[in-house]
C-alpha atoms as a PDB file:
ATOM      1  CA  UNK A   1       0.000   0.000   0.000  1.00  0.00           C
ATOM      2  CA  UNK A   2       1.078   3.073  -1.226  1.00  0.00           C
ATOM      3  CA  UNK A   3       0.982   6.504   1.231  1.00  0.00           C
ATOM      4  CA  UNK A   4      -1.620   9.312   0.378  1.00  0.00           C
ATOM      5  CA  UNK A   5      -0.195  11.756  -1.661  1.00  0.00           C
ATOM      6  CA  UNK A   6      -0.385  15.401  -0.403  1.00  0.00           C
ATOM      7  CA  UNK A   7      -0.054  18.644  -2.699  1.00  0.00           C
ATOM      8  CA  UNK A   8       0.709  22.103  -0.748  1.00  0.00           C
ATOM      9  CA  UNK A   9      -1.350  25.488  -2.371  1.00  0.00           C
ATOM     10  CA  UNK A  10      -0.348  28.980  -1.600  1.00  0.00           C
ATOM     11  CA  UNK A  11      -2.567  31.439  -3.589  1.00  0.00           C
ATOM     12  CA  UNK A  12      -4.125  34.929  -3.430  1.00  0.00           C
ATOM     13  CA  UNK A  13      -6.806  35.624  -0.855  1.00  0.00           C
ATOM     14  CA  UNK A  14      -8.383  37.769  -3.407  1.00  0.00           C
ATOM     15  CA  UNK A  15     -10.490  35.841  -6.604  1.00  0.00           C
ATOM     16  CA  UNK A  16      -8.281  37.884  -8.946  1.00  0.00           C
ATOM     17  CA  UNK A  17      -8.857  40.113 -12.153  1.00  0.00           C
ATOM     18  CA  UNK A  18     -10.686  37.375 -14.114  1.00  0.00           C
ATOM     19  CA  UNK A  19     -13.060  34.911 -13.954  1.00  0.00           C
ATOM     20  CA  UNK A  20     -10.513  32.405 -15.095  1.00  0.00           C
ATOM     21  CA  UNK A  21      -8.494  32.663 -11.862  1.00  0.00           C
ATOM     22  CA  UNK A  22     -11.545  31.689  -9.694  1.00  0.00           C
ATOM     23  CA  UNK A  23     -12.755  29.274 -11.905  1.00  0.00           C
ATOM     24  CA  UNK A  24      -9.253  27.104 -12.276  1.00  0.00           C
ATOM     25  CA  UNK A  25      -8.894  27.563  -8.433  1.00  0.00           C
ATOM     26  CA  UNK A  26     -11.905  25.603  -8.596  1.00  0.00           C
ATOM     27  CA  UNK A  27     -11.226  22.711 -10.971  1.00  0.00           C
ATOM     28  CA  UNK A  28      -8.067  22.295  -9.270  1.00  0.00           C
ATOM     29  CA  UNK A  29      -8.781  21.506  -5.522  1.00  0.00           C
ATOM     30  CA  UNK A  30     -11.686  19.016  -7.683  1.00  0.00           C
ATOM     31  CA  UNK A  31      -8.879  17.432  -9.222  1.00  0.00           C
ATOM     32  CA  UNK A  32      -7.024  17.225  -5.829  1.00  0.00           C
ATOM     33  CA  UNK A  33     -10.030  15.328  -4.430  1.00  0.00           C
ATOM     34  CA  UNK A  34     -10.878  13.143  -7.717  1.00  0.00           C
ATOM     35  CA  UNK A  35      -7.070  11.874  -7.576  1.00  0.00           C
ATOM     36  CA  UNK A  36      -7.478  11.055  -4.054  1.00  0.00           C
ATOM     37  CA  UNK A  37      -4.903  13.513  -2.992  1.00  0.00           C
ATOM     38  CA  UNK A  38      -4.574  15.710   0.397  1.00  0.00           C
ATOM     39  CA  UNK A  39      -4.437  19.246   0.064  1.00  0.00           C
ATOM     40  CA  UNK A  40      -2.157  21.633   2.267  1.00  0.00           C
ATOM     41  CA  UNK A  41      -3.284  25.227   2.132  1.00  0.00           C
ATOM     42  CA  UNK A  42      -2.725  28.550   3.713  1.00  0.00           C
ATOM     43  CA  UNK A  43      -6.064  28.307   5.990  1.00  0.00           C
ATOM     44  CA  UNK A  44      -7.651  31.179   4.096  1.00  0.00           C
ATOM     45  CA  UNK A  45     -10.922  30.927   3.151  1.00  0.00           C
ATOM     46  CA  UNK A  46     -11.717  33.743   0.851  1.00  0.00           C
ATOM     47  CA  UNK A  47     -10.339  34.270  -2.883  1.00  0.00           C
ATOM     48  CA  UNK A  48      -8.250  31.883  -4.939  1.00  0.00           C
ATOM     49  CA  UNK A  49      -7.421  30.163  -1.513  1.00  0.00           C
ATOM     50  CA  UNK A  50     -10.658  29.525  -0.403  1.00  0.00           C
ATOM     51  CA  UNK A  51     -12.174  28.486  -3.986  1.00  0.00           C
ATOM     52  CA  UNK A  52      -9.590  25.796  -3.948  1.00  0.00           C
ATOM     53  CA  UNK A  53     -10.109  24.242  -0.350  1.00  0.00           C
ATOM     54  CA  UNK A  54     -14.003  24.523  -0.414  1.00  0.00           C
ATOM     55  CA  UNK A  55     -14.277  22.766  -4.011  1.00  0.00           C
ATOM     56  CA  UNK A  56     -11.973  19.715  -2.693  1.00  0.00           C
ATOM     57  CA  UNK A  57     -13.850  19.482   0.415  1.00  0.00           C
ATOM     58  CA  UNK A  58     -17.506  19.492  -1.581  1.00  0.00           C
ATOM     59  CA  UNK A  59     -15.762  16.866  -3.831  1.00  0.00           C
ATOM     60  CA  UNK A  60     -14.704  14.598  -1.041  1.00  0.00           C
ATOM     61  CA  UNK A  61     -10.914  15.630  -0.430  1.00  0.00           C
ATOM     62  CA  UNK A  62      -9.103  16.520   2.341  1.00  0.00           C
ATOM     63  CA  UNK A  63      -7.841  19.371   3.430  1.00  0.00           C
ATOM     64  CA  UNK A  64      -5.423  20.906   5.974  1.00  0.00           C
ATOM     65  CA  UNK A  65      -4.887  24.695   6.688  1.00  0.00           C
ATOM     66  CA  UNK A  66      -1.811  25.598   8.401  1.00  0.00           C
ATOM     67  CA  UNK A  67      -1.204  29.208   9.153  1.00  0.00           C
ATOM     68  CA  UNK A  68       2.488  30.164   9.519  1.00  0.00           C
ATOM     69  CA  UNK A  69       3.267  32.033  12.832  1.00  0.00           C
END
């Protein structure tokens, strides 16, 4: 048996200039979750951040914040 794979994300709390931002913050924490992969992110949970935690929690993933002190 193989160990779960984990993938760290830093991105912008903001969504961004274009729609395009949001929406591929989106399809990736999805494909996080599809592959079976754990996301690490930087706890935010507004903008580019947020968009890519909340979609790989609503597709199954998990996810782990960690804010730096």
């Amino acid at each position: 048996m193989s160990a779960k794979r984990t993938i760290c994300v830093y991105c912008g709390s903001s969504p961004g200039s274009s729609p395009s931002y949001l929406k591929a913050a989106e399809d990736l924490g999805r494909g996080i979750a599809d592959a079976g992969w754990r996301l690490i992110y930087g706890a935010g949970d507004l903008g580019l951040m947020g968009a890519t935690a909340r979609s790989c929690l609503d597709a199954g993933g998990e996810v782990i914040g960690v804010i730096p002190d």
